[in-house]
C-alpha atoms as a PDB file:
ATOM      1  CA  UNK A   1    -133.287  49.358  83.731  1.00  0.00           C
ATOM      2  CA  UNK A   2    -133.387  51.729  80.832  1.00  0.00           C
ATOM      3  CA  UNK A   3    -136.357  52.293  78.888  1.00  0.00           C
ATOM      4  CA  UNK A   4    -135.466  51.311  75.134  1.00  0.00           C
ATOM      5  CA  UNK A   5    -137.971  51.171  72.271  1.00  0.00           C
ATOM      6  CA  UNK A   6    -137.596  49.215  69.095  1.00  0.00           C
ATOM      7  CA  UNK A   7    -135.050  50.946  66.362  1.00  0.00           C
ATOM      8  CA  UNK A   8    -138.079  51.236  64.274  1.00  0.00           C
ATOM      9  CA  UNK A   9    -139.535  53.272  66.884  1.00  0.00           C
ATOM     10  CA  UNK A  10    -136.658  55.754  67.096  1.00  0.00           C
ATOM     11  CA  UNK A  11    -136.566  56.235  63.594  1.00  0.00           C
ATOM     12  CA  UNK A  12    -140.217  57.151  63.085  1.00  0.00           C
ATOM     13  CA  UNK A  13    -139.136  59.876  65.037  1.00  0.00           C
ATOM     14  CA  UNK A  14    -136.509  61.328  62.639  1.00  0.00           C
ATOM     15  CA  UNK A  15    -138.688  63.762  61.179  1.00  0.00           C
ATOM     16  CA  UNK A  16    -139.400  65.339  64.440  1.00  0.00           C
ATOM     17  CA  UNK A  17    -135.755  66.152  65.652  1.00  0.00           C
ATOM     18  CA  UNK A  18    -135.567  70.151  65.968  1.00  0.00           C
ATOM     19  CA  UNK A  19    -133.138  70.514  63.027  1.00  0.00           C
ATOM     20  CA  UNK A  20    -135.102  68.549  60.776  1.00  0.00           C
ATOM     21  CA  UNK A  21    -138.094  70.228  61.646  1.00  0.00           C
ATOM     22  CA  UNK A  22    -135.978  73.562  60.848  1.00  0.00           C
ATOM     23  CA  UNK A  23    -134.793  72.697  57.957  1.00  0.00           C
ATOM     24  CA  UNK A  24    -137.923  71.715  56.633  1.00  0.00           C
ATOM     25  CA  UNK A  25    -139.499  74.939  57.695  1.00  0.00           C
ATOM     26  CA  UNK A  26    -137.008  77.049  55.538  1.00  0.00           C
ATOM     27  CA  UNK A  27    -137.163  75.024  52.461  1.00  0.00           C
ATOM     28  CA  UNK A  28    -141.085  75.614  52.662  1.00  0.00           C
ATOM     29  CA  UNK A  29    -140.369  79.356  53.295  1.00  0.00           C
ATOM     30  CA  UNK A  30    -138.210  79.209  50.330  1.00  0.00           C
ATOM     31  CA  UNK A  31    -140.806  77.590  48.484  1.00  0.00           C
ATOM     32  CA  UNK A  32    -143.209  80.567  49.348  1.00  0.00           C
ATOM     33  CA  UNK A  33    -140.333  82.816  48.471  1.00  0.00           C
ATOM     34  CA  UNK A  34    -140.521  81.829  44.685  1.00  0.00           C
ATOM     35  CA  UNK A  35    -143.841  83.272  44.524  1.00  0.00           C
ATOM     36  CA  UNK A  36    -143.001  86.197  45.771  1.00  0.00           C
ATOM     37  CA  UNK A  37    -140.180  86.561  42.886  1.00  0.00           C
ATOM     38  CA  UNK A  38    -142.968  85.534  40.202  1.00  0.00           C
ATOM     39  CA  UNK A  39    -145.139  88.256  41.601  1.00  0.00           C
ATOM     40  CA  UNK A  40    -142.804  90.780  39.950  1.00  0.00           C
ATOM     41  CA  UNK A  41    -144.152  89.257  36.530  1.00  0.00           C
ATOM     42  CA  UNK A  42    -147.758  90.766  37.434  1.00  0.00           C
ATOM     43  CA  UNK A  43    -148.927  94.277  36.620  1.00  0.00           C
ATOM     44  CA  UNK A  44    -149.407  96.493  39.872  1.00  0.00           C
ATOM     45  CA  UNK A  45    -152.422  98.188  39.988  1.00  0.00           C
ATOM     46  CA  UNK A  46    -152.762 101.406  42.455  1.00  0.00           C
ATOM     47  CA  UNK A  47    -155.909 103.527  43.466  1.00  0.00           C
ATOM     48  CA  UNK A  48    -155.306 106.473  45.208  1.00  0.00           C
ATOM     49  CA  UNK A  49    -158.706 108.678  46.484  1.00  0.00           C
ATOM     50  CA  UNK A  50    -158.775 112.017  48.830  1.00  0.00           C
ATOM     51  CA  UNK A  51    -161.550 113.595  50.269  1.00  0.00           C
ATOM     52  CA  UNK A  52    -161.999 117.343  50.579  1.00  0.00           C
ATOM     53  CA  UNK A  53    -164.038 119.251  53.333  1.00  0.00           C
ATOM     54  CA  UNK A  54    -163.122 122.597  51.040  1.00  0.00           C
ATOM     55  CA  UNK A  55    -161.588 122.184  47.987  1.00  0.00           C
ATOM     56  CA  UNK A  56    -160.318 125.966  45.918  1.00  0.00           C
ATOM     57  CA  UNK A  57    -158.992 123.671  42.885  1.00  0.00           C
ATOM     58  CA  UNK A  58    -160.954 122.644  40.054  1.00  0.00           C
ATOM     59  CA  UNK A  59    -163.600 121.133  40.107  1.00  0.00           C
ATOM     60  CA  UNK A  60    -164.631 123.093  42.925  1.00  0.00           C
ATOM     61  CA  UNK A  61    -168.168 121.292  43.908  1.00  0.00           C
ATOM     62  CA  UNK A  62    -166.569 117.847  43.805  1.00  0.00           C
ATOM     63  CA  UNK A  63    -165.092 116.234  47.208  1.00  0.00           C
ATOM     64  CA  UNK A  64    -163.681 113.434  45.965  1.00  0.00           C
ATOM     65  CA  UNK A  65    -160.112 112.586  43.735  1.00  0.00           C
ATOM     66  CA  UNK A  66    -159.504 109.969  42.650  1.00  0.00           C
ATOM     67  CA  UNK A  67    -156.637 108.364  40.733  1.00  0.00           C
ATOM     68  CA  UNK A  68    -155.744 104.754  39.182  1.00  0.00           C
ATOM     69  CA  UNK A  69    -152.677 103.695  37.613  1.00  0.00           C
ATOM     70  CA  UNK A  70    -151.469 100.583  36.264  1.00  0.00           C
ATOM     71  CA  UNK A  71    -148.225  99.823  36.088  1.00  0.00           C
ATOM     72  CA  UNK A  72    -147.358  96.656  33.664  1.00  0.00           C
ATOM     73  CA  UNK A  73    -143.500  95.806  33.856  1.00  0.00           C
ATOM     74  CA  UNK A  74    -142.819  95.211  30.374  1.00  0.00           C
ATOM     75  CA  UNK A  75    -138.901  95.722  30.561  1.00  0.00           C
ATOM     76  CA  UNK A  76    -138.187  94.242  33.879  1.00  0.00           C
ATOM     77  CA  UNK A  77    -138.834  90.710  32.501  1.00  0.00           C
ATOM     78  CA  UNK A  78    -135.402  89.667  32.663  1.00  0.00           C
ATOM     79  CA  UNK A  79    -134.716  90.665  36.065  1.00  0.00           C
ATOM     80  CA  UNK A  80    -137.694  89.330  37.067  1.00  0.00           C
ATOM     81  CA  UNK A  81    -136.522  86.276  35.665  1.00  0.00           C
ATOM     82  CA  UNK A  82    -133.549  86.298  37.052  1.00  0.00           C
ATOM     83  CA  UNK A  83    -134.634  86.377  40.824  1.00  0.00           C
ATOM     84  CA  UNK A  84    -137.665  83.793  39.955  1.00  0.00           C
ATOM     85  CA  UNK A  85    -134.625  81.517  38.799  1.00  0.00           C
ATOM     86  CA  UNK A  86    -132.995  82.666  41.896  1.00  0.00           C
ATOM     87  CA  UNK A  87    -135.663  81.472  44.764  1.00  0.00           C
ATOM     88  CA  UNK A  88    -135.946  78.422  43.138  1.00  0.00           C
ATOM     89  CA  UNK A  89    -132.213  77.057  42.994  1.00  0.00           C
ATOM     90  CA  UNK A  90    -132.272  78.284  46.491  1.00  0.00           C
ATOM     91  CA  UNK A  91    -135.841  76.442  47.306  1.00  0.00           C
ATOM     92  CA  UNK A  92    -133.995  73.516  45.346  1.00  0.00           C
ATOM     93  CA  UNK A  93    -131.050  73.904  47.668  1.00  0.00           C
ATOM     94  CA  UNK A  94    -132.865  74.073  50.821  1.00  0.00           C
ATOM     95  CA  UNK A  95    -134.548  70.900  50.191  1.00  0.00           C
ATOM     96  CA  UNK A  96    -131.579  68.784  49.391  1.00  0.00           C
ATOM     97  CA  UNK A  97    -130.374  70.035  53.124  1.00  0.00           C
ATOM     98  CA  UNK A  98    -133.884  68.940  54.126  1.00  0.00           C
ATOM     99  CA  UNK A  99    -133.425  65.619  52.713  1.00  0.00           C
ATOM    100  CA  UNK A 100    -129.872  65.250  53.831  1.00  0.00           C
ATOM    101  CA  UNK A 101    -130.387  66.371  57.511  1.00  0.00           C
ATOM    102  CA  UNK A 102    -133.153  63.678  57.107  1.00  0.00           C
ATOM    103  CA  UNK A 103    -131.133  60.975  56.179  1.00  0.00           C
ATOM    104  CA  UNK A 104    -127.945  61.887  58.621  1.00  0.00           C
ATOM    105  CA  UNK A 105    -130.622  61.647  61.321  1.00  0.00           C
ATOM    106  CA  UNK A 106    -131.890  58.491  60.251  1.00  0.00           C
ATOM    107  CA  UNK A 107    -128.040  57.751  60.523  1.00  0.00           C
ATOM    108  CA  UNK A 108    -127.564  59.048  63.530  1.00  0.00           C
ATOM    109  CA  UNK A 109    -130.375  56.704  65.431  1.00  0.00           C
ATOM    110  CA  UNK A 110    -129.028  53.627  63.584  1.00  0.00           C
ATOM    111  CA  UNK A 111    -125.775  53.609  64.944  1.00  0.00           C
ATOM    112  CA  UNK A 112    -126.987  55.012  68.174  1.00  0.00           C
ATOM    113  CA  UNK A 113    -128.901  51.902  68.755  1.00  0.00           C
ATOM    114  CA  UNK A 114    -126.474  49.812  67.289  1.00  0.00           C
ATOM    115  CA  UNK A 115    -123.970  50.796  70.049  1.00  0.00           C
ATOM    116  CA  UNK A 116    -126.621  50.526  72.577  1.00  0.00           C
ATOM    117  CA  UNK A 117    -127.760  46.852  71.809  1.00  0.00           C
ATOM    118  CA  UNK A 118    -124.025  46.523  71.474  1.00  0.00           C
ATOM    119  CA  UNK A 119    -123.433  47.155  74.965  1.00  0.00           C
ATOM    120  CA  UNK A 120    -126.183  45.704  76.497  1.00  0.00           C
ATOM    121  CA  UNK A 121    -125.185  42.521  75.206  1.00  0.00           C
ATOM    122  CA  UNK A 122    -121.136  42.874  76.418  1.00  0.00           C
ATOM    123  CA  UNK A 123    -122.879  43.373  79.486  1.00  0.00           C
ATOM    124  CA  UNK A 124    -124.969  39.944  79.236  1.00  0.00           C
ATOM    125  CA  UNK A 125    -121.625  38.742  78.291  1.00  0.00           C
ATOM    126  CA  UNK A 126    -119.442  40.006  81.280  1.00  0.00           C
ATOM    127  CA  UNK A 127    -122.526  39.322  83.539  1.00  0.00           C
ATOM    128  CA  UNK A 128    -121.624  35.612  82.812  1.00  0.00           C
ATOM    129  CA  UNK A 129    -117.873  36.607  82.849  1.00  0.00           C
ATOM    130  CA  UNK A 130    -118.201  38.127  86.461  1.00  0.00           C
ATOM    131  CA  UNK A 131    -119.861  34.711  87.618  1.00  0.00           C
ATOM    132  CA  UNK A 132    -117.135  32.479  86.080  1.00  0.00           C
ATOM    133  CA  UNK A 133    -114.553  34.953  87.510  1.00  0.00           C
ATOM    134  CA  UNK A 134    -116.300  34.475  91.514  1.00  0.00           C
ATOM    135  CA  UNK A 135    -116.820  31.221  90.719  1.00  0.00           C
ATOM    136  CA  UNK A 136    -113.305  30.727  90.135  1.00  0.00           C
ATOM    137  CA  UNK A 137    -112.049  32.679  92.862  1.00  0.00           C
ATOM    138  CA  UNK A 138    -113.929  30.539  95.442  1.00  0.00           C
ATOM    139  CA  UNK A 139    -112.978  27.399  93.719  1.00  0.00           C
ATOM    140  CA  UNK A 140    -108.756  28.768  93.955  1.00  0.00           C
ATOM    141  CA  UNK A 141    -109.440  29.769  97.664  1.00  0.00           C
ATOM    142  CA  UNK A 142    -110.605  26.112  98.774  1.00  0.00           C
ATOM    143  CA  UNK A 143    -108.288  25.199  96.830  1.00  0.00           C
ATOM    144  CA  UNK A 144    -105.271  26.784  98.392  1.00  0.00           C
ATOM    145  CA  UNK A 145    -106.613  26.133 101.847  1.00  0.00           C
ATOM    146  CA  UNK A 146    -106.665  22.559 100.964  1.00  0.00           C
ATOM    147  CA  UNK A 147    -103.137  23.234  99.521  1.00  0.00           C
ATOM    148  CA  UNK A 148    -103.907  21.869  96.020  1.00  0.00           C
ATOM    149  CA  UNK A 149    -102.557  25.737  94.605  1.00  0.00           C
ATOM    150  CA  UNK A 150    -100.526  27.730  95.553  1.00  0.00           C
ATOM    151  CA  UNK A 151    -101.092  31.539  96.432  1.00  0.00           C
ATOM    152  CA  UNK A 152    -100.222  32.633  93.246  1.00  0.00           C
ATOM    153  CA  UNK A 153    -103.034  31.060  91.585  1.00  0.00           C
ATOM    154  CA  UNK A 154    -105.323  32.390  94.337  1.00  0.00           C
ATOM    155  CA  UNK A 155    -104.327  36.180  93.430  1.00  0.00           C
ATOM    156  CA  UNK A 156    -104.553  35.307  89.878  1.00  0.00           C
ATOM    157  CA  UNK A 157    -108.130  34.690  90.166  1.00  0.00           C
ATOM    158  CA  UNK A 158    -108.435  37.761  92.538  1.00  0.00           C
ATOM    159  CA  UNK A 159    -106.641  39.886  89.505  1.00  0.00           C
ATOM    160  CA  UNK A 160    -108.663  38.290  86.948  1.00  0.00           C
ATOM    161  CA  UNK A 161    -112.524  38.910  89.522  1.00  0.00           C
ATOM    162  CA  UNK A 162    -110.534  42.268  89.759  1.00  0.00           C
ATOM    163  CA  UNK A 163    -110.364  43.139  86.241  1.00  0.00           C
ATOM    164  CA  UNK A 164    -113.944  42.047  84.849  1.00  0.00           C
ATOM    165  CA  UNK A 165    -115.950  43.781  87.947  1.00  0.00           C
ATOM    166  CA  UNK A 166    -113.730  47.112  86.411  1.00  0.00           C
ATOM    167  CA  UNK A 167    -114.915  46.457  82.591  1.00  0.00           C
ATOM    168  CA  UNK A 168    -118.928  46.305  83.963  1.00  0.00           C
ATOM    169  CA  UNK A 169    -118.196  49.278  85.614  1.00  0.00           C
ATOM    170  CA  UNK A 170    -116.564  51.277  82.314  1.00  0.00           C
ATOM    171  CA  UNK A 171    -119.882  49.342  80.343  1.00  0.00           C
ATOM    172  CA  UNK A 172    -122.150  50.062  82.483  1.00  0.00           C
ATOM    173  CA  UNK A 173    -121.017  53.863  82.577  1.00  0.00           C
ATOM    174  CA  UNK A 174    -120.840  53.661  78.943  1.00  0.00           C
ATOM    175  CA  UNK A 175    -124.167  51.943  78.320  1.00  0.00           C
ATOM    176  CA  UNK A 176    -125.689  55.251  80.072  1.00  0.00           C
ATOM    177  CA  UNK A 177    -124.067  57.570  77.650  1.00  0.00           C
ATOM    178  CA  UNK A 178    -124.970  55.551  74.525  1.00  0.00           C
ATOM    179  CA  UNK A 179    -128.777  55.625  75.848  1.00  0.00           C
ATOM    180  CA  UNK A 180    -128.071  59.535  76.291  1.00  0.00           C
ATOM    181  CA  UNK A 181    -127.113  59.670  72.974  1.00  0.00           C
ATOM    182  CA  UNK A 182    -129.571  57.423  71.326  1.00  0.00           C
ATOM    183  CA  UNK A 183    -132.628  59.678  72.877  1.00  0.00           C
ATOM    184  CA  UNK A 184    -130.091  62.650  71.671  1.00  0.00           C
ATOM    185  CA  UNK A 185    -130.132  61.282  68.077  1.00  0.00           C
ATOM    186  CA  UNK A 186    -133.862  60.272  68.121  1.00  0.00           C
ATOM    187  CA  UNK A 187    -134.743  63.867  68.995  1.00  0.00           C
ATOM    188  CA  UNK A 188    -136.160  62.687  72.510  1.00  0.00           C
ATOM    189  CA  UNK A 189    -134.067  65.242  74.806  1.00  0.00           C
ATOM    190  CA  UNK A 190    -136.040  68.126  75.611  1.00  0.00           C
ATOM    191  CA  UNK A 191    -133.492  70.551  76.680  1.00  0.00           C
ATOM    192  CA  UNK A 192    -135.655  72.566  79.629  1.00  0.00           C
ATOM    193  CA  UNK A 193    -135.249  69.391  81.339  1.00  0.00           C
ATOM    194  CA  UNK A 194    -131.639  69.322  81.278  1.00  0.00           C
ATOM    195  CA  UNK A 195    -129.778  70.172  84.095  1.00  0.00           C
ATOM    196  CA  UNK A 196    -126.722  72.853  83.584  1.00  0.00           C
END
């Protein structure tokens, strides 16, 4: 029998499918990206120093240079701007596909286990079918050997035993692939373990 869980179960698992967990790692590198873009608001500061063994340049006893500059950007405000503005509709836009990938796999489990319970109780269903069918079957064939039906009836029943043992075998087939696909939707697959 197949291991199922509880839909509440599956769903706490949402947040760990691989491309939620991707999409939630780019909108928090987009989110880091918008403080990069503010950076360009602060001045730069740069200190530059040499050492000289022999130095023929003024001053000619000192070893040492060395030079600071500051560099504030006062006209690159507006760019500046611009690309803070920038990282943050795309920080803005990476978390709505965060939240929507989110809520499509939340989506995805639901209905996954909704066609799973789904078929596991048509298969209750033509469990009891498949007994009525045999059941009837044996009842036609004393039947006919007691000559109360005729043969007619007899492969009726044989048609109709026929027909449910094929629709358990298309559920039961189909059961498998909905339990495939619920531990696909809950994120459960690992796929080193899959054989190709």
């Amino acid at each position: 029998m197949l291991n199922i869980k509880s839909e509440s179960q599956y769903l706490a698992e949402a947040s760990f499918r691989p491309d939620v967990q991707a999409s939630y790692y780019a909108w928090k590198s987009d989110q880091e990206k918008i403080g990069v873009a503010k950076s360009g608001l602060f001045p730069q500061v740069n200190l530059e120093g040499d050492y000289f063994t022999h130095r023929s340049s003024s001053p000619e006893n000192s070893k040492w240079l060395a030079l600071l500059s500051v560099n504030i950007p006062i006209f690159e405000g507006t760019t500046v701007y611009g690309q803070v503005k920038e990282a943050e509709a795309m920080a803005k836009q990476s978390e709505l596909l965060y939240s929507r990938l989110g809520r499509i796999a939340i989506q995805d489990i639901h209905d996954a286990y909704i066609n799973m319970r789904i078929s596991i109780l048509r298969k209750k269903t033509l469990g009891r079918a498949l007994k009525s069918a045999e059941l009837s079957y044996h009842l036609q064939t004393q039947d006919y050997k007691l000559n109360v039906v005729n043969n007619l009836d007899v492969l009726t029943s044989i048609q109709n035993l026929a027909d449910v043992e094929e629709a358990i075998s298309i559920l039961l087939m189909k059961v498998k692939r909905f339990y495939w696909q619920l531990l696909a939707a809950a994120g459960e697959i690992n796929p080193d373990t899959i054989i190709k």
